[in-house]
PDB file of N, CA and C in Angstrom:
ATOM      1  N   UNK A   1     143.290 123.363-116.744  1.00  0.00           N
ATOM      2  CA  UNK A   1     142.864 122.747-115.510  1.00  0.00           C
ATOM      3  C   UNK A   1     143.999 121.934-114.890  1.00  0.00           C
ATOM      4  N   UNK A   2     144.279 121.171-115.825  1.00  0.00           N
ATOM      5  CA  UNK A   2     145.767 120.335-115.177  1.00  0.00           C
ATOM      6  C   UNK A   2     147.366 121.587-114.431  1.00  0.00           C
ATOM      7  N   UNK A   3     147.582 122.206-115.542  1.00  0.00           N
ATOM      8  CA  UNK A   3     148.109 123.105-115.090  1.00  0.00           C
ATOM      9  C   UNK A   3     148.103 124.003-113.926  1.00  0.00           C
ATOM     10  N   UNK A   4     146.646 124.372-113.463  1.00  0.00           N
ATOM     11  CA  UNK A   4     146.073 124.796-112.142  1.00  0.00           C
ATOM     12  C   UNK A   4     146.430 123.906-110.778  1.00  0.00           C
ATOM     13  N   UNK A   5     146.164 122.817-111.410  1.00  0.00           N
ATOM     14  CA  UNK A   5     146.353 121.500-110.319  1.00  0.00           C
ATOM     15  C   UNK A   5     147.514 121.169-109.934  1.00  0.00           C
ATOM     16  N   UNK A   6     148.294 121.431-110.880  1.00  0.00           N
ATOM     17  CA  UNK A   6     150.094 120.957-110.605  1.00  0.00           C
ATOM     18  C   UNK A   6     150.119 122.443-109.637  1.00  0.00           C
ATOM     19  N   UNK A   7     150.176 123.999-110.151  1.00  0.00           N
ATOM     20  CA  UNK A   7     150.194 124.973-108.982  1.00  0.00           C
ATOM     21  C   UNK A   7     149.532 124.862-108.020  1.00  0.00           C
ATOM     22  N   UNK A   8     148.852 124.230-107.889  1.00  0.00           N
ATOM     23  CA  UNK A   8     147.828 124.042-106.208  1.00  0.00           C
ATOM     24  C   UNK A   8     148.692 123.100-105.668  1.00  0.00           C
ATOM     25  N   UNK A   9     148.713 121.767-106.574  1.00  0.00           N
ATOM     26  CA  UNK A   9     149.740 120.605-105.952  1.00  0.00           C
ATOM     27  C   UNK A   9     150.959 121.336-105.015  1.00  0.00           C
ATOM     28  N   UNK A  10     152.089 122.238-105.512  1.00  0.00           N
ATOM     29  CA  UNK A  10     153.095 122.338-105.225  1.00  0.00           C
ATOM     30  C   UNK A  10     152.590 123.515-104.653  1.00  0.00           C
ATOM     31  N   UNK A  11     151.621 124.315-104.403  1.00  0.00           N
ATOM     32  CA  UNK A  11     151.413 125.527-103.224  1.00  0.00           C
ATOM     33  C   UNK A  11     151.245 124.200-102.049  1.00  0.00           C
ATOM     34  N   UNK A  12     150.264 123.226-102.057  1.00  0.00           N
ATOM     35  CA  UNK A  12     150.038 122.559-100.878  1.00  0.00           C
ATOM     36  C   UNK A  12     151.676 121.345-100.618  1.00  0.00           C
ATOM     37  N   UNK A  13     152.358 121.456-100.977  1.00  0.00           N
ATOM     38  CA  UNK A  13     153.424 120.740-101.083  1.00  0.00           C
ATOM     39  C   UNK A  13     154.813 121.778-100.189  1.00  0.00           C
ATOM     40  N   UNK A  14     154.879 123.063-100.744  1.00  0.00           N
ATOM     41  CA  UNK A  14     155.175 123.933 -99.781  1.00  0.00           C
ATOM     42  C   UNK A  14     154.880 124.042 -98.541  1.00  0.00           C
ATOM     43  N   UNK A  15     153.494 124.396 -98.303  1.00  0.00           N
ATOM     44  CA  UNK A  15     152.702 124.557 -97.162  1.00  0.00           C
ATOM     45  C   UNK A  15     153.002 123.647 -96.187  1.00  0.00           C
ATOM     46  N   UNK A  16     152.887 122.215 -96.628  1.00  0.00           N
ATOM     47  CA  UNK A  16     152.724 120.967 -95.861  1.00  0.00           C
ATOM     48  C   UNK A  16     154.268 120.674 -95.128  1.00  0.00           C
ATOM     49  N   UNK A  17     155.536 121.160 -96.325  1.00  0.00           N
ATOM     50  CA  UNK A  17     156.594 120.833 -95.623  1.00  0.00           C
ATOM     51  C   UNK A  17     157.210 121.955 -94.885  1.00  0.00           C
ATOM     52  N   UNK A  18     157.110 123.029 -95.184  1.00  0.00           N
ATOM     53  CA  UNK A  18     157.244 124.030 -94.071  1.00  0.00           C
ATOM     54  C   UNK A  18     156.739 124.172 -92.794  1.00  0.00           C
ATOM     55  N   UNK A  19     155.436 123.869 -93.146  1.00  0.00           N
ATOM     56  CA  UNK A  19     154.663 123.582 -91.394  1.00  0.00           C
ATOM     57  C   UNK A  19     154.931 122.373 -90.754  1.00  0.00           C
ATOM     58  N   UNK A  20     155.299 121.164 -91.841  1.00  0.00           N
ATOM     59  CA  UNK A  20     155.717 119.903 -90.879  1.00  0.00           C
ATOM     60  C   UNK A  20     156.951 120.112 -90.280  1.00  0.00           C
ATOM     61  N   UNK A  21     158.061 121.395 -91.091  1.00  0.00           N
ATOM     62  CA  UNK A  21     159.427 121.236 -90.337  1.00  0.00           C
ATOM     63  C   UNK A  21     159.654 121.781 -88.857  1.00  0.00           C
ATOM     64  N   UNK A  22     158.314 122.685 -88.592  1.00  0.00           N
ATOM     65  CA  UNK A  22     158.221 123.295 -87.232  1.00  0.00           C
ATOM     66  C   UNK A  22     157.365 123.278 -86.492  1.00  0.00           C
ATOM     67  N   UNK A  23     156.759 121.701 -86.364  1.00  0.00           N
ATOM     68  CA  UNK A  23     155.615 122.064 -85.853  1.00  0.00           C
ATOM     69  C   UNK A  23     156.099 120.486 -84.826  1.00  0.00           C
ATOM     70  N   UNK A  24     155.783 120.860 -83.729  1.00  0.00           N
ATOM     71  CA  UNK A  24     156.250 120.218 -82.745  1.00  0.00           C
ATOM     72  C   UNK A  24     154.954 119.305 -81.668  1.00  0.00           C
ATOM     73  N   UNK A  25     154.283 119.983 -82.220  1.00  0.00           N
ATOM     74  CA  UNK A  25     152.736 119.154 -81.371  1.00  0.00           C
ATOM     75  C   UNK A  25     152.609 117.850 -80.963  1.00  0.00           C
ATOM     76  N   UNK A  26     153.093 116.976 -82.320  1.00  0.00           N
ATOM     77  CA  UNK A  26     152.987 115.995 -82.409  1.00  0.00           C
ATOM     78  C   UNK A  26     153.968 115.333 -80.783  1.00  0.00           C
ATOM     79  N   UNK A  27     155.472 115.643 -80.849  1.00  0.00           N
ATOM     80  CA  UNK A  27     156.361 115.139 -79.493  1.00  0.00           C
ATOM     81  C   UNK A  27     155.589 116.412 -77.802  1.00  0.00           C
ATOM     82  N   UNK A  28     154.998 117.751 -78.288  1.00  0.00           N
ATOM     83  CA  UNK A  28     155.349 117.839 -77.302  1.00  0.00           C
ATOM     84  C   UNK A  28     153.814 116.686 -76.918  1.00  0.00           C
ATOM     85  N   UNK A  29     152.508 116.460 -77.169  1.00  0.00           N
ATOM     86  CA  UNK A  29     151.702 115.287 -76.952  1.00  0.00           C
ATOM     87  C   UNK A  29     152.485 113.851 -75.773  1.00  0.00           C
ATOM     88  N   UNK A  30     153.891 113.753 -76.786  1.00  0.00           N
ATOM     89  CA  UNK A  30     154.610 112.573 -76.640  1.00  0.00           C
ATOM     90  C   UNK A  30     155.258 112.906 -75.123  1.00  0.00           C
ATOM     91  N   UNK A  31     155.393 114.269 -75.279  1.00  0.00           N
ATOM     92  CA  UNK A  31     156.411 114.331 -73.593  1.00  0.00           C
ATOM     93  C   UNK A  31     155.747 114.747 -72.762  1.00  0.00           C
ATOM     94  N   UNK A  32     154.530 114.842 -73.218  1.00  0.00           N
ATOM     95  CA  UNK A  32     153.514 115.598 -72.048  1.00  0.00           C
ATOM     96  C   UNK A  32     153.056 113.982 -71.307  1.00  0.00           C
ATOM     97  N   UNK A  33     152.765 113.409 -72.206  1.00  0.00           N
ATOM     98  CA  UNK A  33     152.551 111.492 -71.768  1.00  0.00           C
ATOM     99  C   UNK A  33     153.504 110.909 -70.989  1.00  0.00           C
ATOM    100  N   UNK A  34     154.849 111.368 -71.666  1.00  0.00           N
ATOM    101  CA  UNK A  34     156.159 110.577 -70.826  1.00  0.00           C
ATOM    102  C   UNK A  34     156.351 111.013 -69.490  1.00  0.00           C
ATOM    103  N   UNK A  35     156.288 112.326 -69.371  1.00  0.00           N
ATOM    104  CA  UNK A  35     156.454 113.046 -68.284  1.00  0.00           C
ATOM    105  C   UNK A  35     154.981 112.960 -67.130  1.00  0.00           C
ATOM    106  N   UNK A  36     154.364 112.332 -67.374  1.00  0.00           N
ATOM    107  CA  UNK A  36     152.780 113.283 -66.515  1.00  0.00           C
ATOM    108  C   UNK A  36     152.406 114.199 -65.841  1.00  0.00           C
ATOM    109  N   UNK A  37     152.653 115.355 -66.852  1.00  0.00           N
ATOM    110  CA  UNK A  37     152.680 116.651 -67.160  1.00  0.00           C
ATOM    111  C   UNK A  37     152.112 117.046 -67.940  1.00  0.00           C
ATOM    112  N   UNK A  38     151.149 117.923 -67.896  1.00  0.00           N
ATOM    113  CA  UNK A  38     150.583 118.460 -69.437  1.00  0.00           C
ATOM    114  C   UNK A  38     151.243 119.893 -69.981  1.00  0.00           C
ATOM    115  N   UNK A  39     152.146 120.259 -69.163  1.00  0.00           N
ATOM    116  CA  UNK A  39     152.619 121.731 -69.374  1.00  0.00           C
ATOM    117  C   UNK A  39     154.164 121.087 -70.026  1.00  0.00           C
ATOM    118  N   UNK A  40     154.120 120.267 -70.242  1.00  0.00           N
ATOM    119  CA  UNK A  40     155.272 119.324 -70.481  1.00  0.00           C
ATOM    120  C   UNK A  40     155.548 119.959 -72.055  1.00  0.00           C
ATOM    121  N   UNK A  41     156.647 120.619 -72.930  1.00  0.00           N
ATOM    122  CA  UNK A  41     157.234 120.266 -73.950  1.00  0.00           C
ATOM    123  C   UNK A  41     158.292 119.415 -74.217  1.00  0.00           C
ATOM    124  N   UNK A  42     158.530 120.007 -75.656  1.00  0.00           N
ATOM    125  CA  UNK A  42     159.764 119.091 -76.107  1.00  0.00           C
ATOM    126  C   UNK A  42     160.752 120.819 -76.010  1.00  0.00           C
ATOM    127  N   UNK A  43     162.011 120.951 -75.825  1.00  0.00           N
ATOM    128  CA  UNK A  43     162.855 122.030 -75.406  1.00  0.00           C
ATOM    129  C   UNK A  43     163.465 122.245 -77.060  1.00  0.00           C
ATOM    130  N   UNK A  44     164.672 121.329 -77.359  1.00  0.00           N
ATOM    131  CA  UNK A  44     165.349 120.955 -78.213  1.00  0.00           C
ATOM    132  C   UNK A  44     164.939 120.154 -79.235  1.00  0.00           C
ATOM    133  N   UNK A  45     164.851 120.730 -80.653  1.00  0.00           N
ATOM    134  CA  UNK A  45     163.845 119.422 -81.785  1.00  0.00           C
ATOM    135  C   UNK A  45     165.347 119.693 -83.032  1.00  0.00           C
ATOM    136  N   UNK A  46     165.352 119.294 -83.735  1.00  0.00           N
ATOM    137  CA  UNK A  46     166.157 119.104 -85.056  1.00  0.00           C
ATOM    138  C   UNK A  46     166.038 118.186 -86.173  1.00  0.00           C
ATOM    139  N   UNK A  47     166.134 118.683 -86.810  1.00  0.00           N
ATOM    140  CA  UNK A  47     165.396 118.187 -88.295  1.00  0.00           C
ATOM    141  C   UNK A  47     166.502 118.012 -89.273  1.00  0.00           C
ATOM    142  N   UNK A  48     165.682 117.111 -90.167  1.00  0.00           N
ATOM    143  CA  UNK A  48     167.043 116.501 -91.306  1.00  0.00           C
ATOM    144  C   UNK A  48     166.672 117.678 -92.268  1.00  0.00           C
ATOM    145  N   UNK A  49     167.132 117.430 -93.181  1.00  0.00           N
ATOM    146  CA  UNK A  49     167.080 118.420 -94.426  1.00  0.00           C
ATOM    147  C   UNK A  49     165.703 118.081 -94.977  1.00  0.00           C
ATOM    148  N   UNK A  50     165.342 116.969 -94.822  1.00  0.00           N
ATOM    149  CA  UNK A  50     164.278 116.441 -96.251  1.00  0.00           C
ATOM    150  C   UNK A  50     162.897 117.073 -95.934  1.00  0.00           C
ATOM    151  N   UNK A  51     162.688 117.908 -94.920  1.00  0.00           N
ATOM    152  CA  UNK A  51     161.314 118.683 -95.589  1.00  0.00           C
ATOM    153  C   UNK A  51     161.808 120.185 -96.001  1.00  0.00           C
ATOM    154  N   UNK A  52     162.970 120.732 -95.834  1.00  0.00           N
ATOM    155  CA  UNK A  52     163.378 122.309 -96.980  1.00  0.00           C
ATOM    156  C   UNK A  52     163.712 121.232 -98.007  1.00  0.00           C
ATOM    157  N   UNK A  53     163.785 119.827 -98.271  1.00  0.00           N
ATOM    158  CA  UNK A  53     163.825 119.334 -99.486  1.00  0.00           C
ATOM    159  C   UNK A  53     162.544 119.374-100.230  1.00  0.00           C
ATOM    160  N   UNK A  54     161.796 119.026 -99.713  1.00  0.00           N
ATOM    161  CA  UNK A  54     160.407 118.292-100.368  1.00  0.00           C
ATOM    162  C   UNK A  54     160.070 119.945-100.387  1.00  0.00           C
ATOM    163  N   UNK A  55     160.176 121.211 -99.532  1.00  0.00           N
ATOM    164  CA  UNK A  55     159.594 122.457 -99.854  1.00  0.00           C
ATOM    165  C   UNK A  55     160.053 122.765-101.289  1.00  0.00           C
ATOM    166  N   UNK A  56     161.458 122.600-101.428  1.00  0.00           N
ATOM    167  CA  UNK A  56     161.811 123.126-103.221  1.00  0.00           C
ATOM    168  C   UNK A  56     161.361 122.286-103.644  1.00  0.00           C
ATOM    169  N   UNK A  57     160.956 120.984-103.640  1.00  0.00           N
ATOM    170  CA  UNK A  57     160.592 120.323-104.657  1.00  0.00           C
ATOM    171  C   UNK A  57     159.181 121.013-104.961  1.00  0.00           C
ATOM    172  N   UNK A  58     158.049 121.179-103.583  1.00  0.00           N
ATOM    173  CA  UNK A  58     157.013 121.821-104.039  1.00  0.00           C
ATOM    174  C   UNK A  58     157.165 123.181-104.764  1.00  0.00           C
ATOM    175  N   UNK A  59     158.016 123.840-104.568  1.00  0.00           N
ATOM    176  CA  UNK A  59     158.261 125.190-105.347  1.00  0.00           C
ATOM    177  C   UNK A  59     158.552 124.999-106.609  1.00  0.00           C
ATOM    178  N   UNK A  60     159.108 124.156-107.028  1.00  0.00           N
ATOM    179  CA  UNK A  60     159.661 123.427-108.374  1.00  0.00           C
ATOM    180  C   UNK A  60     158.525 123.342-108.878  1.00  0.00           C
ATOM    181  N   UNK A  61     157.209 122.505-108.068  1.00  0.00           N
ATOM    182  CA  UNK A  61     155.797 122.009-109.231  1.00  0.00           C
ATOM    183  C   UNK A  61     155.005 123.378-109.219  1.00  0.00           C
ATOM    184  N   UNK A  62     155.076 124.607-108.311  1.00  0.00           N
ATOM    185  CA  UNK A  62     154.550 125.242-108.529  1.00  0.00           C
ATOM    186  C   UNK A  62     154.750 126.165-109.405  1.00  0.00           C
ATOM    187  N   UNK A  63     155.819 126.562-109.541  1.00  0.00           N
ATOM    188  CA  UNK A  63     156.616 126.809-110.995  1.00  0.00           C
ATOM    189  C   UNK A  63     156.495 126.179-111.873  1.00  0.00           C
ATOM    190  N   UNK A  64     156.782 125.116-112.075  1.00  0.00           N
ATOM    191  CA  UNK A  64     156.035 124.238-113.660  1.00  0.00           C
ATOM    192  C   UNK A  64     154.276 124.742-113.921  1.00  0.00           C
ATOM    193  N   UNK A  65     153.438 124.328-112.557  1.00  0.00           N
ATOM    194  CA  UNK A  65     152.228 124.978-112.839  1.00  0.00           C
ATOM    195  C   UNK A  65     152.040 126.158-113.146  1.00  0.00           C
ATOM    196  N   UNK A  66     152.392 127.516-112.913  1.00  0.00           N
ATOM    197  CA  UNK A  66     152.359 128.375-113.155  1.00  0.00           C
ATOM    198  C   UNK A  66     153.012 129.543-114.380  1.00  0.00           C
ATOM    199  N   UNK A  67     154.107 128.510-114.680  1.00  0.00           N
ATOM    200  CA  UNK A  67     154.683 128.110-116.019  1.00  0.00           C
ATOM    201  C   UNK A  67     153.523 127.952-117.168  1.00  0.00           C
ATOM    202  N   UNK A  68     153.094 127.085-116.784  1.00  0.00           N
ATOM    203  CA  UNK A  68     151.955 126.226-117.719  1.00  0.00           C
ATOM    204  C   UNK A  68     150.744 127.227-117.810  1.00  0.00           C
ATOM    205  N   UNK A  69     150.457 127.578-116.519  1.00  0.00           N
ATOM    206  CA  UNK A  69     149.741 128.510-116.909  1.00  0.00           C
ATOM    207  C   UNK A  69     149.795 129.847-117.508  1.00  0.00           C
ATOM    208  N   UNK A  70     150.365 130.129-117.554  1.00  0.00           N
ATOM    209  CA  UNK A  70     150.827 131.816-117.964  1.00  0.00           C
ATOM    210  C   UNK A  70     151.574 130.962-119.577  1.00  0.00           C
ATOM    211  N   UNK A  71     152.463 129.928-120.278  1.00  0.00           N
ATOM    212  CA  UNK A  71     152.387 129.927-122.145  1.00  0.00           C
ATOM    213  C   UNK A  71     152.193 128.934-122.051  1.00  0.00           C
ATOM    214  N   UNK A  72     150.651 127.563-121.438  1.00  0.00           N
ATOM    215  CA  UNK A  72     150.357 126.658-122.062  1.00  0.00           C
ATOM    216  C   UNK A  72     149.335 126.646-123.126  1.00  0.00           C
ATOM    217  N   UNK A  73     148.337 128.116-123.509  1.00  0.00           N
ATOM    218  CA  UNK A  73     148.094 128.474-124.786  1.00  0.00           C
ATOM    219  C   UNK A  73     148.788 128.081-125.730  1.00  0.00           C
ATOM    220  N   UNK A  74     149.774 128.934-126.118  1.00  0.00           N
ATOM    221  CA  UNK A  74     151.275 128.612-126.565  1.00  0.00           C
ATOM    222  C   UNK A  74     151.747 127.508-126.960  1.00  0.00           C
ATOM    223  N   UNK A  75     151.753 126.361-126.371  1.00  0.00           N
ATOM    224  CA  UNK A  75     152.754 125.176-126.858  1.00  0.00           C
ATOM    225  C   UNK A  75     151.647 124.809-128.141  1.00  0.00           C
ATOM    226  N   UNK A  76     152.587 124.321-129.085  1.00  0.00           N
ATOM    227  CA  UNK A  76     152.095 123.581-130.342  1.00  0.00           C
ATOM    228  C   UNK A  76     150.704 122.017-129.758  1.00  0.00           C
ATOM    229  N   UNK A  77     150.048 122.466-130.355  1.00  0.00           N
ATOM    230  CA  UNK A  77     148.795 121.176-130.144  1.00  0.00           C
ATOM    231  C   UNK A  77     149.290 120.503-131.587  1.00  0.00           C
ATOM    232  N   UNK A  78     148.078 119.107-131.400  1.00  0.00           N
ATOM    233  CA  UNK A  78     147.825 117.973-132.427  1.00  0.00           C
ATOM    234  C   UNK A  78     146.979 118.894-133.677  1.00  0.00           C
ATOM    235  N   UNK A  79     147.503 118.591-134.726  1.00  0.00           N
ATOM    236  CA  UNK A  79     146.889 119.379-135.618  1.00  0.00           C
ATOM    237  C   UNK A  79     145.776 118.237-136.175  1.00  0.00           C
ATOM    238  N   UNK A  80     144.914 118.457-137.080  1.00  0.00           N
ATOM    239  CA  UNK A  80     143.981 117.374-137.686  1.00  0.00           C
ATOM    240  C   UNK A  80     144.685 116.419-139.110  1.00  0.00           C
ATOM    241  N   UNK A  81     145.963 117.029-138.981  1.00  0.00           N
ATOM    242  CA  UNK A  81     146.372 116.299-140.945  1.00  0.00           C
ATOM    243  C   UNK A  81     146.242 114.769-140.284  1.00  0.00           C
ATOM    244  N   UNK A  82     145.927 114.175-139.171  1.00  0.00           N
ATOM    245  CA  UNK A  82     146.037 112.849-139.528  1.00  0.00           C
ATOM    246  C   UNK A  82     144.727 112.067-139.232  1.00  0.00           C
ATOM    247  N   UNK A  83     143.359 113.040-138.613  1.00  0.00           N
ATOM    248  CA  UNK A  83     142.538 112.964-138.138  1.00  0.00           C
ATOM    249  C   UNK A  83     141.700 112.445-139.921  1.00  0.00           C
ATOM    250  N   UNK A  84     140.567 111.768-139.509  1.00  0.00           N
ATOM    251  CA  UNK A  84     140.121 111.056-140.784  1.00  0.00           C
ATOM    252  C   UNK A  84     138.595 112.179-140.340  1.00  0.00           C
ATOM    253  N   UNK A  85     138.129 111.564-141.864  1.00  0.00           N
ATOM    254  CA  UNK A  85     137.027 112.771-141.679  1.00  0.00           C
ATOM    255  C   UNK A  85     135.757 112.238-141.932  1.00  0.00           C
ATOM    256  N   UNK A  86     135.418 110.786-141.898  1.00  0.00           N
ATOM    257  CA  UNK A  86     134.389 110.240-141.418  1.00  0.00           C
ATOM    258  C   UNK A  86     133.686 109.683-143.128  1.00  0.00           C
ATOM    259  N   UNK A  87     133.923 110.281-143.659  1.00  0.00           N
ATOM    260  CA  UNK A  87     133.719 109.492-145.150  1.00  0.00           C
ATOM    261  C   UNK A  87     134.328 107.611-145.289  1.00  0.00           C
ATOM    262  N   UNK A  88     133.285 106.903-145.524  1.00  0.00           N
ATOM    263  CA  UNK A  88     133.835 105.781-145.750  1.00  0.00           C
ATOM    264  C   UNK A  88     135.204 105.237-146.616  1.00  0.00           C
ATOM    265  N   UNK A  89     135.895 104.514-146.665  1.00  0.00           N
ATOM    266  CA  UNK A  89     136.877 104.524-147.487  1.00  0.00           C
ATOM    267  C   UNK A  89     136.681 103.409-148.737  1.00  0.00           C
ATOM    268  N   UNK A  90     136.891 102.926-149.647  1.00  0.00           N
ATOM    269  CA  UNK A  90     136.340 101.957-150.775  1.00  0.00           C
ATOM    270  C   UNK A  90     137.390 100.926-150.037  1.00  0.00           C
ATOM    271  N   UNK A  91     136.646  99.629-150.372  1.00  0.00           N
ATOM    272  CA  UNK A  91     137.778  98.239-149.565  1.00  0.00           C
ATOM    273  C   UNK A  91     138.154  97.939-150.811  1.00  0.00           C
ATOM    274  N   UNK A  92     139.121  97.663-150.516  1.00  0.00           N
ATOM    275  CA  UNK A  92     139.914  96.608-151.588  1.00  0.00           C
ATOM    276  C   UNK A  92     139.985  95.536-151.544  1.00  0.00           C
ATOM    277  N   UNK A  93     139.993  94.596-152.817  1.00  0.00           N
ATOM    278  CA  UNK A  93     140.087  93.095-152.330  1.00  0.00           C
ATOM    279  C   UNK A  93     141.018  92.627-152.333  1.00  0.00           C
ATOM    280  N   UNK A  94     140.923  92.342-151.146  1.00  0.00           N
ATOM    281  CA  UNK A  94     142.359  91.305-150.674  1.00  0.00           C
ATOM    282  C   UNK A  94     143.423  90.362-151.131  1.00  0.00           C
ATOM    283  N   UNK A  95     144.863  90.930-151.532  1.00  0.00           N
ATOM    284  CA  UNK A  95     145.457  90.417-152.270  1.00  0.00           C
ATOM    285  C   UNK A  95     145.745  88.580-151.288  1.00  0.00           C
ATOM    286  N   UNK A  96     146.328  87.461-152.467  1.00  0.00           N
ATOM    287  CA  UNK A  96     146.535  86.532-152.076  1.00  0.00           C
ATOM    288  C   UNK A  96     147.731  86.730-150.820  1.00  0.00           C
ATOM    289  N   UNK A  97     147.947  86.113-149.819  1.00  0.00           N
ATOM    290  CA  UNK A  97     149.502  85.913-149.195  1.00  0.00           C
ATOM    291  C   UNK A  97     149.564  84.628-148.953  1.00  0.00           C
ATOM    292  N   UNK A  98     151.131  84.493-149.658  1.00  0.00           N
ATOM    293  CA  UNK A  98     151.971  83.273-149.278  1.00  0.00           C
ATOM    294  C   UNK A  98     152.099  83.089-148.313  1.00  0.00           C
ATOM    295  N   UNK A  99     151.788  82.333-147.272  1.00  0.00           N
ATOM    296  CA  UNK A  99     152.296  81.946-146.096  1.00  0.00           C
ATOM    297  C   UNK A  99     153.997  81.283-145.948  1.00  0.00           C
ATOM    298  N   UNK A 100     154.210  81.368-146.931  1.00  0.00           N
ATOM    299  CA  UNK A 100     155.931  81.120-147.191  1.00  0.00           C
ATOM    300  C   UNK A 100     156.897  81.618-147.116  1.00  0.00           C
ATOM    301  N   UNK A 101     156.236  82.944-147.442  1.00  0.00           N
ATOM    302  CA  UNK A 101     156.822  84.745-147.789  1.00  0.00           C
ATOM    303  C   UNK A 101     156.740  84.722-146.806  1.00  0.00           C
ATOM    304  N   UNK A 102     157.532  85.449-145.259  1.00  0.00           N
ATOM    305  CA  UNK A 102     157.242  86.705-144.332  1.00  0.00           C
ATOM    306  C   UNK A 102     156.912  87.810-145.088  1.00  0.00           C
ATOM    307  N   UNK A 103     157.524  87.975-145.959  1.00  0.00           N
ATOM    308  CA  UNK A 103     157.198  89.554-146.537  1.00  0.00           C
ATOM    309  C   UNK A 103     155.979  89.669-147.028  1.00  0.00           C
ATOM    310  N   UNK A 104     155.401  89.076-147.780  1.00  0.00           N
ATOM    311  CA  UNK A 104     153.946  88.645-148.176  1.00  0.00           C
ATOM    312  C   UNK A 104     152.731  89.122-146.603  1.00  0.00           C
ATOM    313  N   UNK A 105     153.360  88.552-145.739  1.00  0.00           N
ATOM    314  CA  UNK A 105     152.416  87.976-144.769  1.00  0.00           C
ATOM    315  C   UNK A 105     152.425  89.668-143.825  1.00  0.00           C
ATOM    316  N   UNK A 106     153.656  90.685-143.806  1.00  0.00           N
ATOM    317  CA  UNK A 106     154.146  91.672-142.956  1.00  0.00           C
ATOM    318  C   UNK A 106     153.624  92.582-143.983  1.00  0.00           C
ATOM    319  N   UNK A 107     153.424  92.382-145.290  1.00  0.00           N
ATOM    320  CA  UNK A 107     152.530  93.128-146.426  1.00  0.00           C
ATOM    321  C   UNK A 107     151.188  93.443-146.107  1.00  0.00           C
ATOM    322  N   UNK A 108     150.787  91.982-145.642  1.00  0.00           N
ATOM    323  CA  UNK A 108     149.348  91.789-145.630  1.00  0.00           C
ATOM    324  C   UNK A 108     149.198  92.777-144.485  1.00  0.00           C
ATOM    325  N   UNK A 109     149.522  92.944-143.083  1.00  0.00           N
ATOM    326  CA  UNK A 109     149.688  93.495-141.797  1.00  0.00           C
ATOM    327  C   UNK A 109     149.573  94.735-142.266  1.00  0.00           C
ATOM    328  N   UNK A 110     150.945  95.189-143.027  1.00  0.00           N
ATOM    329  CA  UNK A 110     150.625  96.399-143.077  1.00  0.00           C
ATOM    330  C   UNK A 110     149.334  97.416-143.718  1.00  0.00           C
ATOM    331  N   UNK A 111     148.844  96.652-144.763  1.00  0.00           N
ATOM    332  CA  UNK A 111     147.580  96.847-145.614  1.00  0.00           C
ATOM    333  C   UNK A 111     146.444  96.813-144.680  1.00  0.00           C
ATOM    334  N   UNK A 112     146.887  96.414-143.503  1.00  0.00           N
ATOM    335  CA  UNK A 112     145.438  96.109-142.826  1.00  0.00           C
ATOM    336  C   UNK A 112     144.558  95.089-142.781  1.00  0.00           C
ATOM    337  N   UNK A 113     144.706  94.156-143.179  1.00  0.00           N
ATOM    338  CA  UNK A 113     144.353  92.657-143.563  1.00  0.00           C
ATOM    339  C   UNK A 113     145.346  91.432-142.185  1.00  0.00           C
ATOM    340  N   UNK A 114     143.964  90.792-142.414  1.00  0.00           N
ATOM    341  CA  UNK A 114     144.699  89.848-141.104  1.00  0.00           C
ATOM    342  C   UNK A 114     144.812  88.680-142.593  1.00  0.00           C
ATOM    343  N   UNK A 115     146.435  88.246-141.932  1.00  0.00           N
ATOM    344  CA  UNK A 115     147.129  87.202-143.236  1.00  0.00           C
ATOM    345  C   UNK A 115     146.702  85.521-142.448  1.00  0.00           C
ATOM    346  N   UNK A 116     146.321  85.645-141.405  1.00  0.00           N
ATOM    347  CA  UNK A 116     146.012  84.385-140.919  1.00  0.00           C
ATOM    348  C   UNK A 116     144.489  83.783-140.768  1.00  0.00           C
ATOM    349  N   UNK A 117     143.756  84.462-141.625  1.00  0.00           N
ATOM    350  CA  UNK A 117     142.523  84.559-141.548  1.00  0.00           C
ATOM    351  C   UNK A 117     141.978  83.704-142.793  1.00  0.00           C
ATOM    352  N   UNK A 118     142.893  83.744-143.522  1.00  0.00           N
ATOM    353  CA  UNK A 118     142.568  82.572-144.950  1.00  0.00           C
ATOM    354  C   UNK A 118     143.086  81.264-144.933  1.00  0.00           C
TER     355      UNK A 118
END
């Protein structure tokens, strides 16, 4: 599903900057106002680079999506060796810690025991 979404993302990411690089509606509106004229365009328009930028960039996510889709089967998942399996575990009783020791106390931490609790 994610994978789908990144190829839709970057199909509508294409779409959006290709049609924004030629689409002129917006000024000729502007010169049809300036002028009071409604047959009024804009003649001459020119554009920076940055929407054939933002188009490869969308081609870029649509390729990753479509990437993903066609070997994200494939990539290695989370296996269960670290997943617990719901059986209770026996507690142990809680060794003493020195509050004198760090090591004692970074012992206790690691065991799972709060050392500031006694």
């Amino acid at each position: 599903a994610v994978a789908g979404l990144l190829a839709l993302s970057g199909a509508g990411t294409v779409t959006a900057a290709l049609a924004g690089a030629s689409d002129s509606s917006a000024l000729d509106d502007q010169a049809a106002k300036a002028a009071g004229d409604t047959s009024a365009t804009v003649d001459v328009l020119s554009h920076t680079a940055w929407p054939y930028v933002a188009a490869v960039g969308g081609a870029l996510l649509l390729l990753a999506g479509l990437l993903a889709l066609r070997y994200g089967r494939q990539w290695p998942a989370m296996s269960g060796r670290y997943e617990r399996d719901g059986t209770p575990r026996p507690r142990r009783k809680p060794q003493t810690v020195d509050p004198d020791r760090p090591e004692d106390l970074w012992k206790a931490i690691d065991r799972g025991e709060d050392p500031t609790s006694a």
